[in-house]
C-alpha atoms as a PDB file:
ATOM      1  CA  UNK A   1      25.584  -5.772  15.977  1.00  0.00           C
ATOM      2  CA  UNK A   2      22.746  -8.599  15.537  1.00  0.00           C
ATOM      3  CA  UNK A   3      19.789  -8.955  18.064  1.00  0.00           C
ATOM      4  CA  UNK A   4      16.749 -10.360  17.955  1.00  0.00           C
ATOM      5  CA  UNK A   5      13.550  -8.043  18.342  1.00  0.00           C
ATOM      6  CA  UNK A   6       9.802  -8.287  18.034  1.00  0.00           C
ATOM      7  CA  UNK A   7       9.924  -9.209  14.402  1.00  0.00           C
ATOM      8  CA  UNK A   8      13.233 -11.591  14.290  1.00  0.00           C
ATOM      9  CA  UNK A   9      16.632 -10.926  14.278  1.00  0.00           C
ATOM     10  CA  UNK A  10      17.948  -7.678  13.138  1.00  0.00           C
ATOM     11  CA  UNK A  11      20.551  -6.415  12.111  1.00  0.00           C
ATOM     12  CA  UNK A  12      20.374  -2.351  11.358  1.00  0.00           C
ATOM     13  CA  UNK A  13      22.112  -1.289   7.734  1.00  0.00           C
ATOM     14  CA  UNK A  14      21.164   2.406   7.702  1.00  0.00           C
ATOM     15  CA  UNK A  15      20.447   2.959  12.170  1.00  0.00           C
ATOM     16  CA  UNK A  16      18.582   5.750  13.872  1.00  0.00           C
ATOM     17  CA  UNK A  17      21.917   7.563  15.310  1.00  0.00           C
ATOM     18  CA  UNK A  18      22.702   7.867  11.419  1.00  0.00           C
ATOM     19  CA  UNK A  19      20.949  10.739  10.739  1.00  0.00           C
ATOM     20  CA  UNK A  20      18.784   9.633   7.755  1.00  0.00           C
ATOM     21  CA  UNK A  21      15.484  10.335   6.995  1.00  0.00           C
ATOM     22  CA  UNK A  22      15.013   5.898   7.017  1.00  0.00           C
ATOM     23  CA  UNK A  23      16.288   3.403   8.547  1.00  0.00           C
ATOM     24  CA  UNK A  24      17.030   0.178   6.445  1.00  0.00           C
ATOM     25  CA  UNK A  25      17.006  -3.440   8.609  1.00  0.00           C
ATOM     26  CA  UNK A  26      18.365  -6.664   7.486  1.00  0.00           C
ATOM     27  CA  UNK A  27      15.535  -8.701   9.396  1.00  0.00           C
ATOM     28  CA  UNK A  28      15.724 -12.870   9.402  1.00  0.00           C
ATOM     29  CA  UNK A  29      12.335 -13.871  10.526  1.00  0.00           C
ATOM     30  CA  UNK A  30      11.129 -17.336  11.839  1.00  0.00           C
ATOM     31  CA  UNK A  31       7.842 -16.060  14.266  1.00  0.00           C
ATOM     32  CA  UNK A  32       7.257 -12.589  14.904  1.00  0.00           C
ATOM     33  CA  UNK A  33       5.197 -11.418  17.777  1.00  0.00           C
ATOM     34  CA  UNK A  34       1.884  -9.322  16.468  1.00  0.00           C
ATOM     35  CA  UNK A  35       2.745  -5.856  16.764  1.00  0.00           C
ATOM     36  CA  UNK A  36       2.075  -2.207  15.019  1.00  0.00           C
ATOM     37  CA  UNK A  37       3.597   0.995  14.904  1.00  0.00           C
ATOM     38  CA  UNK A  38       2.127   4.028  15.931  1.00  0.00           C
ATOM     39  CA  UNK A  39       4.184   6.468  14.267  1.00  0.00           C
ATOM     40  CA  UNK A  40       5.796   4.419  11.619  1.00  0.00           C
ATOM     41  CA  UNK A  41       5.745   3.104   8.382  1.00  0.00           C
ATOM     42  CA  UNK A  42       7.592  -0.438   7.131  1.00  0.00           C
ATOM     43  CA  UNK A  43       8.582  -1.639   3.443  1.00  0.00           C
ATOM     44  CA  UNK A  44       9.555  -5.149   3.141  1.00  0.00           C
ATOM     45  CA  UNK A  45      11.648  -6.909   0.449  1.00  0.00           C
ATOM     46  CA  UNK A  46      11.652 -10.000   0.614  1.00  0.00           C
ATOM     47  CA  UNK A  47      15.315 -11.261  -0.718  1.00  0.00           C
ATOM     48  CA  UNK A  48      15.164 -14.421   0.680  1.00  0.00           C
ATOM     49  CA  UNK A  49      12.868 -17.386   1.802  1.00  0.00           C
ATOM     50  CA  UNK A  50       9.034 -18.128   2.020  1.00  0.00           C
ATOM     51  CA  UNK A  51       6.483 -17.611   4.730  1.00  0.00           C
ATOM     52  CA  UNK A  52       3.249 -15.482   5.558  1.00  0.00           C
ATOM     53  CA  UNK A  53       2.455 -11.901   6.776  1.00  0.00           C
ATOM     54  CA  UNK A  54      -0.868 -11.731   8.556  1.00  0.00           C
ATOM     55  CA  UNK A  55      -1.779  -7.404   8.503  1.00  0.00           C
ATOM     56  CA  UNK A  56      -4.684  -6.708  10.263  1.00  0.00           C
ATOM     57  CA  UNK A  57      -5.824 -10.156   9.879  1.00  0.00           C
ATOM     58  CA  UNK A  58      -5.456 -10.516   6.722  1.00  0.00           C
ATOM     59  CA  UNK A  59      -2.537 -13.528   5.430  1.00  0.00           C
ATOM     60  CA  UNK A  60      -1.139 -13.153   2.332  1.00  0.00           C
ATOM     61  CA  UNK A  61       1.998 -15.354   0.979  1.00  0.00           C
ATOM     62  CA  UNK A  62       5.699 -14.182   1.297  1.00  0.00           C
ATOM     63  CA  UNK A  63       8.483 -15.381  -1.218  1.00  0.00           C
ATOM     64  CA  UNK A  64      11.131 -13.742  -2.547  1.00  0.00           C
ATOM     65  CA  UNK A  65      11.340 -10.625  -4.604  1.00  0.00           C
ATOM     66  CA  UNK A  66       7.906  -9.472  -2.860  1.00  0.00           C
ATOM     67  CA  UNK A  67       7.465  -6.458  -2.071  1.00  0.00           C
ATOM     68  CA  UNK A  68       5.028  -5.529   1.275  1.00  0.00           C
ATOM     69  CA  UNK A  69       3.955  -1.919   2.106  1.00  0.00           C
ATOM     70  CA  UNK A  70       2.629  -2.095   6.113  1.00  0.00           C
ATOM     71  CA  UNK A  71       1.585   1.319   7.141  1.00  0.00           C
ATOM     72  CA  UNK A  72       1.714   2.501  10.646  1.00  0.00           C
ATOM     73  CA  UNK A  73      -1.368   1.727  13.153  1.00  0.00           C
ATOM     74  CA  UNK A  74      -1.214  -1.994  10.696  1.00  0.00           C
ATOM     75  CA  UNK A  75      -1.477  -4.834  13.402  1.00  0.00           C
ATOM     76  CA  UNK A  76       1.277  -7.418  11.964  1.00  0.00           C
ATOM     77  CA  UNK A  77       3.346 -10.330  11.681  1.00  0.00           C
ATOM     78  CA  UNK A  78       5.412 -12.929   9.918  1.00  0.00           C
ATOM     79  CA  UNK A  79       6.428 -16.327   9.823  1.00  0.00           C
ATOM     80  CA  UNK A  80       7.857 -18.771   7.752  1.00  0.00           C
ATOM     81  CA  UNK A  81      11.739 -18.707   6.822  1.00  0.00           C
ATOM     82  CA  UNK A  82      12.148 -14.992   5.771  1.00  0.00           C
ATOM     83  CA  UNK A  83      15.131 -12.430   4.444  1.00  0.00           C
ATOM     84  CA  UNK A  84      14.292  -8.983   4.346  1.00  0.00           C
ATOM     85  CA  UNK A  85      15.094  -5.657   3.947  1.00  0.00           C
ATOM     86  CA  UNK A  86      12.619  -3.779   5.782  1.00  0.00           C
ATOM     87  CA  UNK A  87      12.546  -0.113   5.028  1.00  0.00           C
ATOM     88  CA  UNK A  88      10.824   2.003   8.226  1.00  0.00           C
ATOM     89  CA  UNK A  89       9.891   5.852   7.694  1.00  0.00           C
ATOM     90  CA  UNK A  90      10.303   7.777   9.801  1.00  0.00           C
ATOM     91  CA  UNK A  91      13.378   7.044  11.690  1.00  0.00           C
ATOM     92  CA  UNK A  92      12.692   5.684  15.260  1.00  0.00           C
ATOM     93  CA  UNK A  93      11.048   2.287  14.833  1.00  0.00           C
ATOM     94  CA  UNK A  94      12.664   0.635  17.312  1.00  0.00           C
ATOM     95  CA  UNK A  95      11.226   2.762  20.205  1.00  0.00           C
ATOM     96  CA  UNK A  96       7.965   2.468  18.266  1.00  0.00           C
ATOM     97  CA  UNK A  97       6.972  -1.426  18.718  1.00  0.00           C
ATOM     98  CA  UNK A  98       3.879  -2.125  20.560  1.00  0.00           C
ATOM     99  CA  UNK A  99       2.886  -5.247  20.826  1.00  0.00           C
ATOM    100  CA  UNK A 100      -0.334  -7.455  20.767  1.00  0.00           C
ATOM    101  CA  UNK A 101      -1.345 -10.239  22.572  1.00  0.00           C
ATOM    102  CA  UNK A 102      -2.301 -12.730  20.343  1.00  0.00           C
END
């Protein structure tokens, strides 16, 4: 299934109920809502698009074939017109979104 979340609209490759030690997300993201995670960790890979990721305030640029580390406790968003495969350690993530107003 597809749903849009905090981040964008995901769509879970490798879920939670799986077993693994990750998850893996296909994410498409337009305007995320600032958020962090208290207990995880996220990898993006950017495979498609442009846009910006602001992390703790700080905006750097998003196209593809990036590669973003955003550990947990990391205040963050995107936007732009994004593809990604977002890589979250532990397993869990989804009950692990708090977030921010802006």
């Amino acid at each position: 299934p597809i749903w849009t979340e905090t981040c964008g609209q995901i769509r879970e490759l490798i879920a939670e109920k799986d077993g693994a030690a990750a998850e893996v997300h296909h994410l498409e993201i337009t305007d995320a809502k600032l958020h962090f995670h208290k207990r995880t960790d996220e990898i993006y890979h950017i495979i498609g698009g442009h846009g910006r990721m602001s992390l703790d305030g700080e905006e750097i640029e998003l196209r593809e074939g990036m590669v973003v580390y955003v550990p947990r406790g990391v205040k963050h968003r995107a936007w732009g017109n994004l593809k990604a495969l977002v890589i979250c350690i532990p397993r869990g993530v989804l009950s692990d979104v708090h977030e921010v107003d802006s």
